[in-house]
N, C-alpha and C. Protein backbone atom coordinates (compact mmCIF):
# COMPACT_ATOMS: atom_id res chain seq x y z
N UNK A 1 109.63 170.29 163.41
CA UNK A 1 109.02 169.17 162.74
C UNK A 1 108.17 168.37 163.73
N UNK A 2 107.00 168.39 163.51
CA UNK A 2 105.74 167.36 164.36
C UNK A 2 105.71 166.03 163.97
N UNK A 3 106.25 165.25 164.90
CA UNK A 3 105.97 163.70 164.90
C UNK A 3 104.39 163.44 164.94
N UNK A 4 104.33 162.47 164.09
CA UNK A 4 102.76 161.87 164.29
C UNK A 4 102.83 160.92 164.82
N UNK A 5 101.67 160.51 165.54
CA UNK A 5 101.79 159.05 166.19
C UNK A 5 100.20 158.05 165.85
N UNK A 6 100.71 156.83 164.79
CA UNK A 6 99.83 155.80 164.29
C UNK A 6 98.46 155.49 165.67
N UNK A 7 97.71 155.80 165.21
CA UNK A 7 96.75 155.02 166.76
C UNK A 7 95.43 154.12 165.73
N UNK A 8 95.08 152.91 166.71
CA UNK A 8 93.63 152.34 166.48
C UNK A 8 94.77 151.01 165.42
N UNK A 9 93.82 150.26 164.53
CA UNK A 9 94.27 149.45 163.89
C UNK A 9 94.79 147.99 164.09
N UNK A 10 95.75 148.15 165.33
CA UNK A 10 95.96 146.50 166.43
C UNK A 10 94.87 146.22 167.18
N UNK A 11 95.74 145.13 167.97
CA UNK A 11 94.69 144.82 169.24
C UNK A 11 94.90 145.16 170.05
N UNK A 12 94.03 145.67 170.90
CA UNK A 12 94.38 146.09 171.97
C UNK A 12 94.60 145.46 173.39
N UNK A 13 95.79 146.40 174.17
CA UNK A 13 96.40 145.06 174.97
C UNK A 13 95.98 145.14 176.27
N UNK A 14 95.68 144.03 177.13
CA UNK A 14 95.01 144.12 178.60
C UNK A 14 96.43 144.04 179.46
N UNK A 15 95.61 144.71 180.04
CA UNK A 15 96.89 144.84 181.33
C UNK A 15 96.54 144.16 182.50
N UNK A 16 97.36 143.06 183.08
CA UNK A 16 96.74 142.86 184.42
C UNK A 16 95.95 142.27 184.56
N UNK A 17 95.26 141.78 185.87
CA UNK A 17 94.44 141.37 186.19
C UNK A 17 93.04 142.17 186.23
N UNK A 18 91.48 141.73 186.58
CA UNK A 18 90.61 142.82 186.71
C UNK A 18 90.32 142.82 188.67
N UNK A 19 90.53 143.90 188.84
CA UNK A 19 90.36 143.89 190.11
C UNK A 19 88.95 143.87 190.63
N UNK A 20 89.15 142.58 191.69
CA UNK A 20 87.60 141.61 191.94
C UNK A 20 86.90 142.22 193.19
N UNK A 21 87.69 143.07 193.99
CA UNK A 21 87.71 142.88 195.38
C UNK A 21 88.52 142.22 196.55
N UNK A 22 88.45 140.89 195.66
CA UNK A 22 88.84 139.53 196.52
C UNK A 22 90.18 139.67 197.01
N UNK A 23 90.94 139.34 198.47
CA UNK A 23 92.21 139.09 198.62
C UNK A 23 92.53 137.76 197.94
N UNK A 24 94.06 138.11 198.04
CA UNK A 24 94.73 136.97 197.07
C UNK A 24 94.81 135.61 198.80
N UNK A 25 94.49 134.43 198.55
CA UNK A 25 94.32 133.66 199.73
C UNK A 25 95.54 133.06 199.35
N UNK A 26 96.08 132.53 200.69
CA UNK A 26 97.87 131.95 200.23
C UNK A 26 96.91 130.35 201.02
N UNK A 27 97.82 129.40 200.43
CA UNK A 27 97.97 128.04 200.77
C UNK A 27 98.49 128.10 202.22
N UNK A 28 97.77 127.32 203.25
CA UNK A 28 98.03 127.34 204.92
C UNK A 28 99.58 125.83 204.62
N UNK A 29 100.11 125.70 205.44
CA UNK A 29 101.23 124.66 205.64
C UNK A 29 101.13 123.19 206.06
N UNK A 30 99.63 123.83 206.59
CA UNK A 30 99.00 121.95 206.81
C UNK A 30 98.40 121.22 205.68
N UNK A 31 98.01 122.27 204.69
CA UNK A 31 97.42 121.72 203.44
C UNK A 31 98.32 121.20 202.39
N UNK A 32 99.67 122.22 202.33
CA UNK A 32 100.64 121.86 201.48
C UNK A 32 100.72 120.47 201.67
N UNK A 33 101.46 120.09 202.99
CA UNK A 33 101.99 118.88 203.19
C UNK A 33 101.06 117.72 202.88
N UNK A 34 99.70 117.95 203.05
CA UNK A 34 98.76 116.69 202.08
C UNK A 34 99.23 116.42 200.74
N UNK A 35 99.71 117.41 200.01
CA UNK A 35 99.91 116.60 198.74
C UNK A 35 101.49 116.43 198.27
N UNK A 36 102.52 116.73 199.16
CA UNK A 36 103.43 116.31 199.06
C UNK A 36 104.14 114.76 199.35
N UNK A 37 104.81 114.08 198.61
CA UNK A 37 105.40 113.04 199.41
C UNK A 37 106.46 113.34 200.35
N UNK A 38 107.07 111.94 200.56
CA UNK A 38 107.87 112.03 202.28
C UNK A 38 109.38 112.96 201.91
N UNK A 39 109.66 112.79 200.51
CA UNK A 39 111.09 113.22 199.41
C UNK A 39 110.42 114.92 199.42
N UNK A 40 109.14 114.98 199.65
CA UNK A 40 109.25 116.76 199.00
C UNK A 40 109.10 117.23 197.93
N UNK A 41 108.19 115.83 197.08
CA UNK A 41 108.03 116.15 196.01
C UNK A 41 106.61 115.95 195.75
N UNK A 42 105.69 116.52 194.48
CA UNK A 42 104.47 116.88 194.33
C UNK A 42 104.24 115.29 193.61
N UNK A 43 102.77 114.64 194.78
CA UNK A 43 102.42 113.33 193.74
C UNK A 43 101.95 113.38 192.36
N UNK A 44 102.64 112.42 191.59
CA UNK A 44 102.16 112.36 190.51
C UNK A 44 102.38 112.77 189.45
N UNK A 45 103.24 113.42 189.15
CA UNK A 45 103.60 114.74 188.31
C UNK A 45 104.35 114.04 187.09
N UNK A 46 105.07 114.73 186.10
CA UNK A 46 105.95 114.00 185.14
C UNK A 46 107.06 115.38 185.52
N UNK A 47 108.02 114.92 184.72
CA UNK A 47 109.23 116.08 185.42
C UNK A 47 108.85 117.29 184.24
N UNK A 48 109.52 117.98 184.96
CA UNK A 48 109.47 119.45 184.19
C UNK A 48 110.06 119.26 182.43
N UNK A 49 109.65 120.21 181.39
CA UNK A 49 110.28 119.93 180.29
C UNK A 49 110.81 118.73 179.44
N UNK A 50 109.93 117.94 180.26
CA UNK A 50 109.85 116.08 179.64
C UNK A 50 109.36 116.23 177.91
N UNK A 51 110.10 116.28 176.68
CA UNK A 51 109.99 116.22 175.80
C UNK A 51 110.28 114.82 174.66
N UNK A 52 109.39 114.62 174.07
CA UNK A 52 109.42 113.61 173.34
C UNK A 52 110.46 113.34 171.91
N UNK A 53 111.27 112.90 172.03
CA UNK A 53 112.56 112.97 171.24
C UNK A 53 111.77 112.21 169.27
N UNK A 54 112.21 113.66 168.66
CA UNK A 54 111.39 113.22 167.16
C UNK A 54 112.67 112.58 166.18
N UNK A 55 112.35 111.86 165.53
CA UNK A 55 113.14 111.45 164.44
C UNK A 55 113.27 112.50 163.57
N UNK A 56 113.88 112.24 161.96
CA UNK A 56 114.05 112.71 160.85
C UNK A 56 112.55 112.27 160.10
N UNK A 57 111.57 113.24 159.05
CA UNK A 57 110.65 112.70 159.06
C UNK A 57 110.77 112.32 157.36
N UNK A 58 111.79 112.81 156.69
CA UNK A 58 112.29 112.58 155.41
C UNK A 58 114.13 112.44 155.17
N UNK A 59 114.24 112.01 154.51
CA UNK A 59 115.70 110.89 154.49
C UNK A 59 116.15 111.97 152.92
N UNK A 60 117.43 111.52 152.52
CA UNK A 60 118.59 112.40 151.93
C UNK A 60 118.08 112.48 150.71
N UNK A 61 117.35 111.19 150.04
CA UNK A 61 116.83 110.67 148.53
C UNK A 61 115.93 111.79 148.16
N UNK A 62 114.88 111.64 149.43
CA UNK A 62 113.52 112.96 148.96
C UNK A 62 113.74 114.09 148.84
N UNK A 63 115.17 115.00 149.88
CA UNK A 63 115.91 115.83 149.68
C UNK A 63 116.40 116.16 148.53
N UNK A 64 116.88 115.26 148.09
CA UNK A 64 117.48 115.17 146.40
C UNK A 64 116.40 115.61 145.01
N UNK A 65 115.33 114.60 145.63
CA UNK A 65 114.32 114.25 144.42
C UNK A 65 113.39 115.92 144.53
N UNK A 66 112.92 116.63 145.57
CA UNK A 66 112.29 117.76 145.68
C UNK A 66 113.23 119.11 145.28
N UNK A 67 114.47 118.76 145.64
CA UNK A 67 115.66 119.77 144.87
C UNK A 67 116.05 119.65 143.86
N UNK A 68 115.57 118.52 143.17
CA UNK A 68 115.95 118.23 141.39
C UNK A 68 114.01 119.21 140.87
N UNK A 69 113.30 119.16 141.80
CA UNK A 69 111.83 119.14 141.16
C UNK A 69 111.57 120.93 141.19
N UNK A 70 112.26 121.75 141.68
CA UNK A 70 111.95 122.47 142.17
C UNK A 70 112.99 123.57 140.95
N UNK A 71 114.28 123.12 141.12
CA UNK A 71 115.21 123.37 140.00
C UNK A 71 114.89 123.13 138.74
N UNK A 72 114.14 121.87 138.56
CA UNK A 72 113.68 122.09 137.00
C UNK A 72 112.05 122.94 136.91
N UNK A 73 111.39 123.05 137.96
CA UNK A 73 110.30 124.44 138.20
C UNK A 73 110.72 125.66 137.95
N UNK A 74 111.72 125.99 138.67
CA UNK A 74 112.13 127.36 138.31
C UNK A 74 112.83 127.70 136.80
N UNK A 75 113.16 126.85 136.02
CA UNK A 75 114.18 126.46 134.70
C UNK A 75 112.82 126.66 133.56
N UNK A 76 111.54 125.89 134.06
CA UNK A 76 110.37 126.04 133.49
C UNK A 76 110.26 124.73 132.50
N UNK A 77 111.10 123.66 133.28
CA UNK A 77 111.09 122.81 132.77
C UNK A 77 110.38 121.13 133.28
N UNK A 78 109.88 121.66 134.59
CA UNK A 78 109.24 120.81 135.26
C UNK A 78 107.63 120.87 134.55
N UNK A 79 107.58 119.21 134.13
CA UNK A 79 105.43 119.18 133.57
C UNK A 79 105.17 117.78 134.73
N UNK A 80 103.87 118.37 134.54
CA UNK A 80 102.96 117.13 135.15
C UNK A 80 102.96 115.38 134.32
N UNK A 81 102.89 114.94 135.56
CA UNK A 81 103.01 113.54 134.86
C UNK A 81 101.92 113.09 133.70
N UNK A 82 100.80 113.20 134.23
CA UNK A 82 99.72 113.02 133.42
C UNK A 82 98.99 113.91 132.44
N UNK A 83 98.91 114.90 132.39
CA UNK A 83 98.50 115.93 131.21
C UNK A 83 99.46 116.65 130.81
N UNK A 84 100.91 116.65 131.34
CA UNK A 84 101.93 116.85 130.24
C UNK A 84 102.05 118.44 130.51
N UNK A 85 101.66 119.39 131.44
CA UNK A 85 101.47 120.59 131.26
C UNK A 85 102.41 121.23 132.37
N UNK A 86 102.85 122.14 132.27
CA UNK A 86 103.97 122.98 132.79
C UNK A 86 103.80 123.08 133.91
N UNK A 87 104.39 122.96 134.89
CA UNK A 87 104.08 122.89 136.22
C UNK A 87 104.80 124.19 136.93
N UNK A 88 103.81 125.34 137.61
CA UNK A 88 104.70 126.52 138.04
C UNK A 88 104.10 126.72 139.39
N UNK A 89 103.36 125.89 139.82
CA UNK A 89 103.53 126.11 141.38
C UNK A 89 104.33 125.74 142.32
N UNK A 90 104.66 125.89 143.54
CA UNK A 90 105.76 125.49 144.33
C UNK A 90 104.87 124.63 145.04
N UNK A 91 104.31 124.10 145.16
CA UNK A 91 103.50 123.56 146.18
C UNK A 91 103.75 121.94 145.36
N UNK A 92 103.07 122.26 143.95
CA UNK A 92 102.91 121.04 143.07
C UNK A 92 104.55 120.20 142.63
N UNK A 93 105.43 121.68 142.46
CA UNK A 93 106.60 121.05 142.50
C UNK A 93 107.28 119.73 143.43
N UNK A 94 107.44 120.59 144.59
CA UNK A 94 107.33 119.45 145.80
C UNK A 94 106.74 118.22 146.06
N UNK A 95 105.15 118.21 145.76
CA UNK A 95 104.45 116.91 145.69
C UNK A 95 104.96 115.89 144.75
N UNK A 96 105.79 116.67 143.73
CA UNK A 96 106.35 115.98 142.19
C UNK A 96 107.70 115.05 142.72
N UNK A 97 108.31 116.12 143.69
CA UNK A 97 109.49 115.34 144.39
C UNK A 97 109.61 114.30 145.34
N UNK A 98 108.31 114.83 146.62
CA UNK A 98 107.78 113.64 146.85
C UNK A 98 107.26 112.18 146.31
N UNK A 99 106.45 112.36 145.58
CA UNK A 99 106.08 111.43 144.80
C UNK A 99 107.13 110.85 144.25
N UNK A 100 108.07 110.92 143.40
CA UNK A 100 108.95 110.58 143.02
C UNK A 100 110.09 109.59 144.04
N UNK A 101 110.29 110.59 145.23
CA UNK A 101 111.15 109.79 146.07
C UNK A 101 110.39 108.52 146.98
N UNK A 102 108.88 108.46 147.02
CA UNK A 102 108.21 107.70 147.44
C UNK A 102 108.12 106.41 146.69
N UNK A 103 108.23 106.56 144.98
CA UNK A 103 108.46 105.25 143.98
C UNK A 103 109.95 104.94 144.32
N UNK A 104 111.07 105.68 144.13
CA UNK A 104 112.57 105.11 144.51
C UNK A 104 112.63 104.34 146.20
N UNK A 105 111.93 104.35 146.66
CA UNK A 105 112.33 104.22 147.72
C UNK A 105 112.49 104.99 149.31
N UNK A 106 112.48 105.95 149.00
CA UNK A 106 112.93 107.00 150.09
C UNK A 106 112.22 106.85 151.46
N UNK A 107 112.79 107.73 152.31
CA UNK A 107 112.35 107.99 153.45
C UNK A 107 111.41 109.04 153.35
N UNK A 108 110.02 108.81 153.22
CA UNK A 108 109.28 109.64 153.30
C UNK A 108 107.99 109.36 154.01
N UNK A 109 107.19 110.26 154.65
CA UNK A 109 105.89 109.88 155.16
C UNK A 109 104.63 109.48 153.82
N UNK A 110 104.09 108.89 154.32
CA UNK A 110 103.11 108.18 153.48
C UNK A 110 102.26 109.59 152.97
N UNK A 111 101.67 109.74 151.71
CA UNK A 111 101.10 110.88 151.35
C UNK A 111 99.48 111.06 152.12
N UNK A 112 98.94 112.23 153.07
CA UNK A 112 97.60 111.73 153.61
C UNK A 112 96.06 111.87 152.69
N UNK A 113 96.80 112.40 151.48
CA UNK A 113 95.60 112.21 150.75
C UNK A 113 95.24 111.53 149.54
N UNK A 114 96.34 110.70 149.81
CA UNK A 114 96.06 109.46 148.92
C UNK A 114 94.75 108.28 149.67
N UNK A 115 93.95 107.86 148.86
CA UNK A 115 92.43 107.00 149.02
C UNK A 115 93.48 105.08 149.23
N UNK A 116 93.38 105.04 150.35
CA UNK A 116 93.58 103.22 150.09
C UNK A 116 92.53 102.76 149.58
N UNK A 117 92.71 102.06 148.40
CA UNK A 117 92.47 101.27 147.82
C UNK A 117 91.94 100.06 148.37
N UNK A 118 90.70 100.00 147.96
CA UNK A 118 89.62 98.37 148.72
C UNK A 118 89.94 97.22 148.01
N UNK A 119 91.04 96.38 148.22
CA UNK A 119 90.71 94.96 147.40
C UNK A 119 89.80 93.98 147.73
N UNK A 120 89.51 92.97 146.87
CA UNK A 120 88.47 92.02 147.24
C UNK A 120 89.53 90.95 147.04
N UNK A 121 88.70 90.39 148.58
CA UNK A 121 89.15 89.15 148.56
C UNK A 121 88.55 88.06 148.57
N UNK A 122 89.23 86.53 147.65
CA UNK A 122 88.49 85.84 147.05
C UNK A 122 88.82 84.65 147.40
């Protein structure tokens, strides 16, 4: 039995560096020590793996309200607010739950494509 073997179709992968000629030049010991401080450590730097600690960006309510929206989507019982019509996307579902947990109250991010509104002031 002859194995075949798939070729062409990916990308193809580089190997390595391209060889320049050039030697690889190492750092001399008088240069290092210019940019070290007196501790041995590199000026300026932030520490290694310094990560910015994130909150929760939605709270338990919107959780609720997108798992009630999504359950009555799949049931075929979820409609749109305003034209009343069956709602079977998953995308729209969600926005339905959002929205929803955004009038109760919830922990949710502000929607970014909602238009603020210009009042006049008098």
């Amino acid at each position: 039995m002859a194995t075949t073997r798939k070729t062409g179709g990916g990308r193809k992968k580089r190997g390595g560096r391209k060889a320049t000629g050039r030697k690889k030049t190492t750092r001399r010991a008088s240069a290092r020590k210019s940019t070290r401080k007196a501790g041995g450590r590199k000026k300026g730097g932030r520490k290694k793996g310094g990560r910015k600690k994130s909150r929760r960006k939605y709270g338990a309510k919107s959780q609720q309200k997108v798992k009630r929206a999504m359950e009555e989507r799949k049931a075929g019982k979820l409609r749109s607010g305003r034209s009343g019509k069956r709602v079977t996307s998953r995308k729209q579902a969600i926005a339905i739950g959002l929205s929803e947990a955004r009038q109760s109250g919830g922990k949710v991010p502000p929607n970014p494509n909602r238009k603020k509104s210009s009042r006049k002031r008098s």
